[in-house]
PDB file of N, CA and C in Angstrom:
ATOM      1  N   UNK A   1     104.356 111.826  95.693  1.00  0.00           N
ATOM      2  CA  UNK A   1     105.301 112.916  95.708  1.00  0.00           C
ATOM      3  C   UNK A   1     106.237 112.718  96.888  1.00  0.00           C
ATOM      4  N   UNK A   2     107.746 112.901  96.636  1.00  0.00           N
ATOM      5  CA  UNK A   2     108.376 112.565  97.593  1.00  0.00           C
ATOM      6  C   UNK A   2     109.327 114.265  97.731  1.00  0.00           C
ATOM      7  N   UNK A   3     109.155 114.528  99.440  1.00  0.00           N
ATOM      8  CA  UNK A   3     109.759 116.108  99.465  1.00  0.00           C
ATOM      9  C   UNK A   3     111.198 115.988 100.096  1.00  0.00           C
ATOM     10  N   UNK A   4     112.221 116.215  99.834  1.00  0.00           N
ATOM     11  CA  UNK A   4     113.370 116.486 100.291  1.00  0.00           C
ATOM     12  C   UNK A   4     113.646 117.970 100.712  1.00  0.00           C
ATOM     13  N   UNK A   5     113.822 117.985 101.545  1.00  0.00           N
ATOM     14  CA  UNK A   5     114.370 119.784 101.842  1.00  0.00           C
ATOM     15  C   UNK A   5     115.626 119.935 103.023  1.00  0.00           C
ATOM     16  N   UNK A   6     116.373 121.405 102.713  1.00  0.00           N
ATOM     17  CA  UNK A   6     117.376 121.618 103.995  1.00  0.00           C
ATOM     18  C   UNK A   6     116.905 123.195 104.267  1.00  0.00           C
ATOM     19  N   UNK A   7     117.747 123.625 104.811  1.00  0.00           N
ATOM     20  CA  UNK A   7     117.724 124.980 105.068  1.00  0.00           C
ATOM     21  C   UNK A   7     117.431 125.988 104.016  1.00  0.00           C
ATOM     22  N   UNK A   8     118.335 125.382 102.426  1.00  0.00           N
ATOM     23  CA  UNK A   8     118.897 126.156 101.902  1.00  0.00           C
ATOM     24  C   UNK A   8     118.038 126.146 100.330  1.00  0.00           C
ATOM     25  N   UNK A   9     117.499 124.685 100.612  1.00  0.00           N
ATOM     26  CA  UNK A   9     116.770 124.518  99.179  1.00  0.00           C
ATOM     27  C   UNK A   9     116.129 123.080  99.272  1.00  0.00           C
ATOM     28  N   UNK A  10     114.589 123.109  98.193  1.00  0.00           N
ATOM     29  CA  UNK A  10     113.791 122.273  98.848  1.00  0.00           C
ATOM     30  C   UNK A  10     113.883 121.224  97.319  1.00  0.00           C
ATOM     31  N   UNK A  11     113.644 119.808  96.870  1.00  0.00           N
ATOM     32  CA  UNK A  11     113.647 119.141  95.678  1.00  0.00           C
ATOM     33  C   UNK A  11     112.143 118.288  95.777  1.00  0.00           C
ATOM     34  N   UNK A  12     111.647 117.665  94.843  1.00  0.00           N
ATOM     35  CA  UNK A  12     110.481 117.287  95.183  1.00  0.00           C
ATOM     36  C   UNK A  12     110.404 116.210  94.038  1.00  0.00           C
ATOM     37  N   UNK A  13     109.725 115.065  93.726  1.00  0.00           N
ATOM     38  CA  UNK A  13     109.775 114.329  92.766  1.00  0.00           C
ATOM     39  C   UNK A  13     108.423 113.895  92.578  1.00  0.00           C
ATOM     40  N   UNK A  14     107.854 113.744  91.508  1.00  0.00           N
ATOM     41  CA  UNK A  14     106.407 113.294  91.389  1.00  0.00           C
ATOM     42  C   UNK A  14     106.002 112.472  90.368  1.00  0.00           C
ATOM     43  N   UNK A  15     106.025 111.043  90.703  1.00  0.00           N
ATOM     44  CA  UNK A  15     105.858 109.608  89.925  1.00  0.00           C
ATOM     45  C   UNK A  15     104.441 109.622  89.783  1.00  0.00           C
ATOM     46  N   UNK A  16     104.385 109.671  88.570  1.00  0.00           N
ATOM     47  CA  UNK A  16     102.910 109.187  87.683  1.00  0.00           C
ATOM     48  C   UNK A  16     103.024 108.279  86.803  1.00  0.00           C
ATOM     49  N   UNK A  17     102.157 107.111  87.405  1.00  0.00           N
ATOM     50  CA  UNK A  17     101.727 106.321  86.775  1.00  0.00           C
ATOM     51  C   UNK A  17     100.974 105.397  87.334  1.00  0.00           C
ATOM     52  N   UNK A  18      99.848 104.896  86.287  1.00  0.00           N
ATOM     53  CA  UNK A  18      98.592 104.475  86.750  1.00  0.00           C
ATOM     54  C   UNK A  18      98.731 103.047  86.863  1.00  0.00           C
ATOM     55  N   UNK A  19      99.778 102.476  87.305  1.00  0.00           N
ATOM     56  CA  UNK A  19      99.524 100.807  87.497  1.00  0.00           C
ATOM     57  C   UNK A  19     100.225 101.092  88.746  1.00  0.00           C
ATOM     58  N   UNK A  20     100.024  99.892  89.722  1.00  0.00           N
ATOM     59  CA  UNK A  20     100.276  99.613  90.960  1.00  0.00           C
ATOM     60  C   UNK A  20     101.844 100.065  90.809  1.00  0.00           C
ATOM     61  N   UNK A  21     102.255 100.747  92.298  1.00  0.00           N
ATOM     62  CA  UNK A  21     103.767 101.674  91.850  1.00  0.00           C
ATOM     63  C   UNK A  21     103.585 100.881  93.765  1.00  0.00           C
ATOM     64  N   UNK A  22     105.201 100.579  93.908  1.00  0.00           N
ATOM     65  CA  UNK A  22     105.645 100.140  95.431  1.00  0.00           C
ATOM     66  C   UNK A  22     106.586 101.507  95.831  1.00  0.00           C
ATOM     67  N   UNK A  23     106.808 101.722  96.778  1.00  0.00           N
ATOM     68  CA  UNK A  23     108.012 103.029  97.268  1.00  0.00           C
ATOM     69  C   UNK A  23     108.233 102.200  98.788  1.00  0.00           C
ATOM     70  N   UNK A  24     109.896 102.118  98.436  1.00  0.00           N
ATOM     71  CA  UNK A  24     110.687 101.306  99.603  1.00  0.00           C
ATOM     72  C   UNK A  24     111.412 102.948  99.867  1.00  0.00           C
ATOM     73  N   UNK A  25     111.620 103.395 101.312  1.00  0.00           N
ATOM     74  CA  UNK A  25     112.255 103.881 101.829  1.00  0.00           C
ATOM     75  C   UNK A  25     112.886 103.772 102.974  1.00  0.00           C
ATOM     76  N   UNK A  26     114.557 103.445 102.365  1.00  0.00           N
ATOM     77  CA  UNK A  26     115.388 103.116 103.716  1.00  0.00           C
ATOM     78  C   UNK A  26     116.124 104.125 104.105  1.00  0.00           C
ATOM     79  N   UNK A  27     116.570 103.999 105.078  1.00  0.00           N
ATOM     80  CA  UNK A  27     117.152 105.084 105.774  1.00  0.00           C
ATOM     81  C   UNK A  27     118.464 104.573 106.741  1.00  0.00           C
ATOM     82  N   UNK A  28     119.180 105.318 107.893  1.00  0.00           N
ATOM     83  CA  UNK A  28     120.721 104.460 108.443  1.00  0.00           C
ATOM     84  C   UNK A  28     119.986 103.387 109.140  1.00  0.00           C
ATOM     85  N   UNK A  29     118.585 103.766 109.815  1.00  0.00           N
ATOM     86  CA  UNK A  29     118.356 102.631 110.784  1.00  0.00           C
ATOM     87  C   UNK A  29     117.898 100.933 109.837  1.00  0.00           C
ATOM     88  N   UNK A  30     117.800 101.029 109.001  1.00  0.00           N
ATOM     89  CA  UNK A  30     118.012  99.877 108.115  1.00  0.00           C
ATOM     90  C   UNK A  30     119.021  99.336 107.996  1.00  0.00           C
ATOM     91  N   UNK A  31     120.520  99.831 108.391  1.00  0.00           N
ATOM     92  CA  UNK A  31     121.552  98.652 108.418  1.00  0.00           C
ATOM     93  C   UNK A  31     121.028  97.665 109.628  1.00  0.00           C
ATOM     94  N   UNK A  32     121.710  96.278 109.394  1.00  0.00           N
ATOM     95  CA  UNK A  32     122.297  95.547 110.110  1.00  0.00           C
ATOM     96  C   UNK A  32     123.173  95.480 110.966  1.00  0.00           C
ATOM     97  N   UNK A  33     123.405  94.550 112.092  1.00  0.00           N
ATOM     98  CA  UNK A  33     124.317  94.771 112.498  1.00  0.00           C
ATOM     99  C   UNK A  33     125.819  94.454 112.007  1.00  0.00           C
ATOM    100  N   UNK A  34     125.744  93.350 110.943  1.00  0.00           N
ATOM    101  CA  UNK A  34     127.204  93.291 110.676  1.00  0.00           C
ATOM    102  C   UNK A  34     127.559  94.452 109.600  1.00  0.00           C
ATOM    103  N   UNK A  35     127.179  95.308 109.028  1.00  0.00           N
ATOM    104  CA  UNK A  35     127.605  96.743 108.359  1.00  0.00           C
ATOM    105  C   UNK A  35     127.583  97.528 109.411  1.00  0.00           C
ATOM    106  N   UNK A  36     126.985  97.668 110.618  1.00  0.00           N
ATOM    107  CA  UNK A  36     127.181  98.828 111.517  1.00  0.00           C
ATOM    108  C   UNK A  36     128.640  98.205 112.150  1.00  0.00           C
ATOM    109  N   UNK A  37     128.904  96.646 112.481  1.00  0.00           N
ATOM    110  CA  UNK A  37     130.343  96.694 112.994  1.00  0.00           C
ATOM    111  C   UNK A  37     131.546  96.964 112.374  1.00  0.00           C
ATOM    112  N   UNK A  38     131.367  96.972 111.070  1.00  0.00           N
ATOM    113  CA  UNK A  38     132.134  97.067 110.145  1.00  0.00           C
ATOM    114  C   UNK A  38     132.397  98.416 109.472  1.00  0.00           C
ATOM    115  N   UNK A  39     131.504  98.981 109.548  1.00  0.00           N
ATOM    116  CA  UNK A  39     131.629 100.722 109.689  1.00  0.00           C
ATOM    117  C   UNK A  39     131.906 100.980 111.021  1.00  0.00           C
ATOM    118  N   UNK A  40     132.311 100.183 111.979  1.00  0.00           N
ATOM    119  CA  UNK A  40     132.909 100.791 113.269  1.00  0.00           C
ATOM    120  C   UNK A  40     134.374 100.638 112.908  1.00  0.00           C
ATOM    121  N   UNK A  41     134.230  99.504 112.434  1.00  0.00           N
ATOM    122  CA  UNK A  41     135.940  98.797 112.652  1.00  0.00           C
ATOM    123  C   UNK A  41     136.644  99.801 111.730  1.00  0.00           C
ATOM    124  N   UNK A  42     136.145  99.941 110.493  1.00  0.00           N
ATOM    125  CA  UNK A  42     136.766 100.536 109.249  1.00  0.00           C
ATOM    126  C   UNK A  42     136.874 102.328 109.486  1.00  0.00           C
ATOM    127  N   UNK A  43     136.259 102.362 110.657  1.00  0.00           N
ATOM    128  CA  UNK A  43     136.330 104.235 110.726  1.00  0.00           C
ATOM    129  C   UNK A  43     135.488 104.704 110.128  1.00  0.00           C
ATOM    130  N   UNK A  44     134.612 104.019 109.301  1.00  0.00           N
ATOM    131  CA  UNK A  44     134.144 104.860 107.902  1.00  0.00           C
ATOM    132  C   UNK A  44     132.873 106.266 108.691  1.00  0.00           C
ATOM    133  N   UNK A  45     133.236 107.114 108.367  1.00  0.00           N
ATOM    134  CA  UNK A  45     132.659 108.084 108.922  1.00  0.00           C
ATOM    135  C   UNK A  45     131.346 108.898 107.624  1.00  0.00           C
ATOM    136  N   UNK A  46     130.939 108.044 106.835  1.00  0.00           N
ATOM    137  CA  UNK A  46     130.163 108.528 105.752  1.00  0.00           C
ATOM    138  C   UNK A  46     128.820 108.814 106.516  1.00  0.00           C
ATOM    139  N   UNK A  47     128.541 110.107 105.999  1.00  0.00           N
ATOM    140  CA  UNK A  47     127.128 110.889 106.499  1.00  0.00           C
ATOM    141  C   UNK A  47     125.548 109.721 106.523  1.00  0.00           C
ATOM    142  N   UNK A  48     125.020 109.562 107.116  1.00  0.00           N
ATOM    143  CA  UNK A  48     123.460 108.976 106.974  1.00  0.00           C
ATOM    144  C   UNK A  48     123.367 109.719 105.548  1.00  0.00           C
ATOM    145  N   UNK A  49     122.655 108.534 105.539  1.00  0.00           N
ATOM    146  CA  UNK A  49     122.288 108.386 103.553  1.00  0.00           C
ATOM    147  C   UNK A  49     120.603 108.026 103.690  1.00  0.00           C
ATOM    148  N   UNK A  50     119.608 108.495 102.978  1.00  0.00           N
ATOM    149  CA  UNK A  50     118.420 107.877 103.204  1.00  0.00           C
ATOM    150  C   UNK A  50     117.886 107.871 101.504  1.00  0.00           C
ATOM    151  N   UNK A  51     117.481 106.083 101.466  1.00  0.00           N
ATOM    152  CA  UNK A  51     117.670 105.933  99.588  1.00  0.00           C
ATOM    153  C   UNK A  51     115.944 105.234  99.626  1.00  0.00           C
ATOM    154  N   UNK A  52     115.547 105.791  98.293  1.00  0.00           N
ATOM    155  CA  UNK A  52     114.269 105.918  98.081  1.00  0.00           C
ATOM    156  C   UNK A  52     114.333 105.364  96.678  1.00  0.00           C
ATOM    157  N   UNK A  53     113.014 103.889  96.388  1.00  0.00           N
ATOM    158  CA  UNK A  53     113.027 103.034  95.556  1.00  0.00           C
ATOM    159  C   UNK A  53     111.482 103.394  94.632  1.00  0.00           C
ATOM    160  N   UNK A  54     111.424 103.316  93.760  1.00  0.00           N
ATOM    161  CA  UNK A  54     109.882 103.384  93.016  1.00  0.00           C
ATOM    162  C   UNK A  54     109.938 102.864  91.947  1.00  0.00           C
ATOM    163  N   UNK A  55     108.672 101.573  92.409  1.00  0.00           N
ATOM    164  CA  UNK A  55     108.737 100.549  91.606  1.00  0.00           C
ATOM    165  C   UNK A  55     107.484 100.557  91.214  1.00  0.00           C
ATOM    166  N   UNK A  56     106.983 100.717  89.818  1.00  0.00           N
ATOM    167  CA  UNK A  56     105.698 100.221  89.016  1.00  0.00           C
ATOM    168  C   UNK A  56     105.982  98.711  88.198  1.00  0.00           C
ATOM    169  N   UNK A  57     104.541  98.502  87.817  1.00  0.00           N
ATOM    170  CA  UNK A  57     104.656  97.165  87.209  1.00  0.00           C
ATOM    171  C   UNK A  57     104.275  96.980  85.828  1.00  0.00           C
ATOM    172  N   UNK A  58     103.880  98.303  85.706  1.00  0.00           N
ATOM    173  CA  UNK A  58     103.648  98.851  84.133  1.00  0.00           C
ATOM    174  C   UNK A  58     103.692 100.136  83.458  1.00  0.00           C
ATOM    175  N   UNK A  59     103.232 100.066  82.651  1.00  0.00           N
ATOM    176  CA  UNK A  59     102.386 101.539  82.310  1.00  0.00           C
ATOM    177  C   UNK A  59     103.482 102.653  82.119  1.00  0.00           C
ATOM    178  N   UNK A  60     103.270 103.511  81.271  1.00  0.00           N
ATOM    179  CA  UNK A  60     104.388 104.657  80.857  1.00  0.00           C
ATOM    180  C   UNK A  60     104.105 105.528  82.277  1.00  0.00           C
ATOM    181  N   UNK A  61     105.615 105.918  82.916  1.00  0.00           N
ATOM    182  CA  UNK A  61     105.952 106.560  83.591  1.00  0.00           C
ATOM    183  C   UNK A  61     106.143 107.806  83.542  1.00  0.00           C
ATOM    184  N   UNK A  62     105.186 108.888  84.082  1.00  0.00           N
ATOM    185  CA  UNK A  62     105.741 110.231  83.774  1.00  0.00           C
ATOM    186  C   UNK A  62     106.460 110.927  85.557  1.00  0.00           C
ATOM    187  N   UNK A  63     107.417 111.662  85.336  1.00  0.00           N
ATOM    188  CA  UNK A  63     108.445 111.544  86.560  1.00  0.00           C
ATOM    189  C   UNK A  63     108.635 113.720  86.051  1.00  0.00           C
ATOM    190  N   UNK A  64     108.089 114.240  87.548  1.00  0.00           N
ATOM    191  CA  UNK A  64     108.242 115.770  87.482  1.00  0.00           C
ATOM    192  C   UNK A  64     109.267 115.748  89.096  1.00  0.00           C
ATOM    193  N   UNK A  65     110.372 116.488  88.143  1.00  0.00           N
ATOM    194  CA  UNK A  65     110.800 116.667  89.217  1.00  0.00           C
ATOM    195  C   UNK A  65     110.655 118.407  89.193  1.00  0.00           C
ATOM    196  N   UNK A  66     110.738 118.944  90.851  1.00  0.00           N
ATOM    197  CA  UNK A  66     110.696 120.360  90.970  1.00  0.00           C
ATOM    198  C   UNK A  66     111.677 120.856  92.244  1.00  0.00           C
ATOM    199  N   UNK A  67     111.854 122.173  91.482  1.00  0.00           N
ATOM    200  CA  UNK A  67     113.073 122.195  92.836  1.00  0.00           C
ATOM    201  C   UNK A  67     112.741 123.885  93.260  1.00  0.00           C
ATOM    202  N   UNK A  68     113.014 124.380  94.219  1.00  0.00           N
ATOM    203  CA  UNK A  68     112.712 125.898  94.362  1.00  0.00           C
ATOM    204  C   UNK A  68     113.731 126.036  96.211  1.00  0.00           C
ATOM    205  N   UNK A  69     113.586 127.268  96.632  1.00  0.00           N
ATOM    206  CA  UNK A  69     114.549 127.704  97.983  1.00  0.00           C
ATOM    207  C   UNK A  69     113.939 127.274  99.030  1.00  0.00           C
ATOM    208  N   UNK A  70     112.432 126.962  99.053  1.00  0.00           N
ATOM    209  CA  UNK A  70     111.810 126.567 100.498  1.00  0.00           C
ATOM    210  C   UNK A  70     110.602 125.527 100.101  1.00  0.00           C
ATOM    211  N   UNK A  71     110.142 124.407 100.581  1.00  0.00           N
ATOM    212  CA  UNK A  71     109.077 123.930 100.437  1.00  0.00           C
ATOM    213  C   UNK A  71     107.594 124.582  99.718  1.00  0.00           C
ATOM    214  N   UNK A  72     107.258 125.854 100.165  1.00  0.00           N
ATOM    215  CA  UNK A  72     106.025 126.684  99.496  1.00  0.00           C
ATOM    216  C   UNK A  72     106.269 126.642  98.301  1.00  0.00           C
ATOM    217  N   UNK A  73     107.256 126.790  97.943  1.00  0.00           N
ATOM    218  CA  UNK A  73     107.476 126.771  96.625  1.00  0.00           C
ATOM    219  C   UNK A  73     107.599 125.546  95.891  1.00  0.00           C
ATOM    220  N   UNK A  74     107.739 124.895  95.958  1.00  0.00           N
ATOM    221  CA  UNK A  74     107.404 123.426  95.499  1.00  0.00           C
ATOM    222  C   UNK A  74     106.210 122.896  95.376  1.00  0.00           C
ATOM    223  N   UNK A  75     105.236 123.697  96.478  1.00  0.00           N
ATOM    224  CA  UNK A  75     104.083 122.530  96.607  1.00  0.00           C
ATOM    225  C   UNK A  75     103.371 123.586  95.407  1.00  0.00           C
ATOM    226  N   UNK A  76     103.716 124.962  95.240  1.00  0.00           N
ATOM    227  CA  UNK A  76     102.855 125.418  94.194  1.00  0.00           C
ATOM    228  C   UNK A  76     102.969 125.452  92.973  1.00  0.00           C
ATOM    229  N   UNK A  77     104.578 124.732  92.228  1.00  0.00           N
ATOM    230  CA  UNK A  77     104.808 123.958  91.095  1.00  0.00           C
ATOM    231  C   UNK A  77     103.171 122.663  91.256  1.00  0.00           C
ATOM    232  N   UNK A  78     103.536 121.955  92.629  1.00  0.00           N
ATOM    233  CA  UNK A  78     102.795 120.578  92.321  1.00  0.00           C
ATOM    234  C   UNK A  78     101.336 121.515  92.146  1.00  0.00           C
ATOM    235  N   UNK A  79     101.086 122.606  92.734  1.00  0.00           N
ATOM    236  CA  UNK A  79      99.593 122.614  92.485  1.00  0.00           C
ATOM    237  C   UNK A  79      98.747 123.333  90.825  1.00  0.00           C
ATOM    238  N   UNK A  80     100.182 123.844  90.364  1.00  0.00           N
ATOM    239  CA  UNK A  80     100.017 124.035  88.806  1.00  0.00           C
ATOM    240  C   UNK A  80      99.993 122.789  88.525  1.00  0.00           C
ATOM    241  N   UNK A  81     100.679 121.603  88.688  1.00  0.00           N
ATOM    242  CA  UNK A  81     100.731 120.701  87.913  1.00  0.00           C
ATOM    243  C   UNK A  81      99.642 119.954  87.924  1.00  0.00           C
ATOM    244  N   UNK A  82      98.886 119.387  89.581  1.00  0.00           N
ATOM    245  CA  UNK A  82      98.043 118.590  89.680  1.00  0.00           C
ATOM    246  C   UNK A  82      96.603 119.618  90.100  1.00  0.00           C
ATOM    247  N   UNK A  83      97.150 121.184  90.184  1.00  0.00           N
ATOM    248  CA  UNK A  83      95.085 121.459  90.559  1.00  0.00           C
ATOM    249  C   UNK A  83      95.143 121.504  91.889  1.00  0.00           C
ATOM    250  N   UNK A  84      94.593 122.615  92.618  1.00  0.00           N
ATOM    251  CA  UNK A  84      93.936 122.486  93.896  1.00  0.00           C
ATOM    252  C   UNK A  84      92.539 121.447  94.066  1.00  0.00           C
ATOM    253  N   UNK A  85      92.239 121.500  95.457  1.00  0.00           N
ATOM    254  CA  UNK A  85      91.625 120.781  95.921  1.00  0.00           C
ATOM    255  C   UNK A  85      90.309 121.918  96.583  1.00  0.00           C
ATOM    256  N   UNK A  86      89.194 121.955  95.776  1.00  0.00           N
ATOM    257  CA  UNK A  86      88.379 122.658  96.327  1.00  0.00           C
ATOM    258  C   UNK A  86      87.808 122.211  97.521  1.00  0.00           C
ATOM    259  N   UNK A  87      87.614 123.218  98.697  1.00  0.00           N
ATOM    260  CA  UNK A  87      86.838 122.635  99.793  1.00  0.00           C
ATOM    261  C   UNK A  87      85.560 122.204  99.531  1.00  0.00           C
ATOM    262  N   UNK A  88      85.647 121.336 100.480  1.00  0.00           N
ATOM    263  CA  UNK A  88      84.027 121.043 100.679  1.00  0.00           C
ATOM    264  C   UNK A  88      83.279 121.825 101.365  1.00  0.00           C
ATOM    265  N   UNK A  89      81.738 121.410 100.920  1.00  0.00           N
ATOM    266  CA  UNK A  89      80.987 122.294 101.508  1.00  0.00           C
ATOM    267  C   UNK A  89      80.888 122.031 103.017  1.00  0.00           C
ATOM    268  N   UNK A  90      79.933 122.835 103.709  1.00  0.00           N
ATOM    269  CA  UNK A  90      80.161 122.985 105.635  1.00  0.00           C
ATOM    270  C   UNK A  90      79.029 121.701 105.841  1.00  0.00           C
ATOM    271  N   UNK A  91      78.534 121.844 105.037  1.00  0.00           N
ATOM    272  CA  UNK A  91      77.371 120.261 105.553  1.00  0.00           C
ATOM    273  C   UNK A  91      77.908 118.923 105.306  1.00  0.00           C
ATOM    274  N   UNK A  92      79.542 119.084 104.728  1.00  0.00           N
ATOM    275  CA  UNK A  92      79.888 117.787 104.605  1.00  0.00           C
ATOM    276  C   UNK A  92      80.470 117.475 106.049  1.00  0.00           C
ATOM    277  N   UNK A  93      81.806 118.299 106.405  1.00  0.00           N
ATOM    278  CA  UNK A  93      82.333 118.721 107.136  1.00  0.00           C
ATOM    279  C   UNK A  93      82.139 118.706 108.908  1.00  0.00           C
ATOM    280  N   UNK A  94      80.883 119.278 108.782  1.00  0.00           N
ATOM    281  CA  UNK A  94      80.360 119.754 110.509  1.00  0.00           C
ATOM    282  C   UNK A  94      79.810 118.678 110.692  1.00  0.00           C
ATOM    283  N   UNK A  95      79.753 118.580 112.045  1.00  0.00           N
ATOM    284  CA  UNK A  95      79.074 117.653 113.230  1.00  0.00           C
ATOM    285  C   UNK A  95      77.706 118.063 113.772  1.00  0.00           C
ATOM    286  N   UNK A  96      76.241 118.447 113.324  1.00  0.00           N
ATOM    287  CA  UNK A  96      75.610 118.688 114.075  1.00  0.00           C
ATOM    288  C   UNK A  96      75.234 118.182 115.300  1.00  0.00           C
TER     289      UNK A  96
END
């Protein structure tokens, strides 16, 4: 699950699928230096961009995306979708 959020509104994406899946995430500090001189020279004043790759090697892909005004709300789309996580019991847990 990958979470995007701002102030104003939160997006969320959730890749299923059961064969080996890669996720490349780049972001500004991934340029080079000859695109950072060249976005000096050129002025180019375009906002940080941060780009997100998901790669499987098989298998039918199911892809939920969810969107709502704040993060809480997103994660409780994902928890209709995928189920809470019951606690464990205290004897797993504790340190005697």
């Amino acid at each position: 699950m990958t979470l995007c959020f701002r102030v104003t509104h939160t997006a969320s994406i959730f890749w299923l699928n059961a064969a080996e899946t890669w996720v490349d995430i780049l972001g500004p500090a991934d340029q080079n230096v000859v695109s950072s001189i060249v976005n000096f020279v050129s002025g180019s004043t375009a906002p940080p961009q941060i780009e997100s790759h998901f790669m499987s090697e098989s298998g039918i892909i199911d892809t939920f995306f969810m969107l709502g005004p704040n993060p809480k709300d997103v994660f409780q789309q994902y928890r209709k979708l995928t189920g809470s996580t019951p606690l464990p019991q205290a004897s797993v847990i504790l340190f005697c």
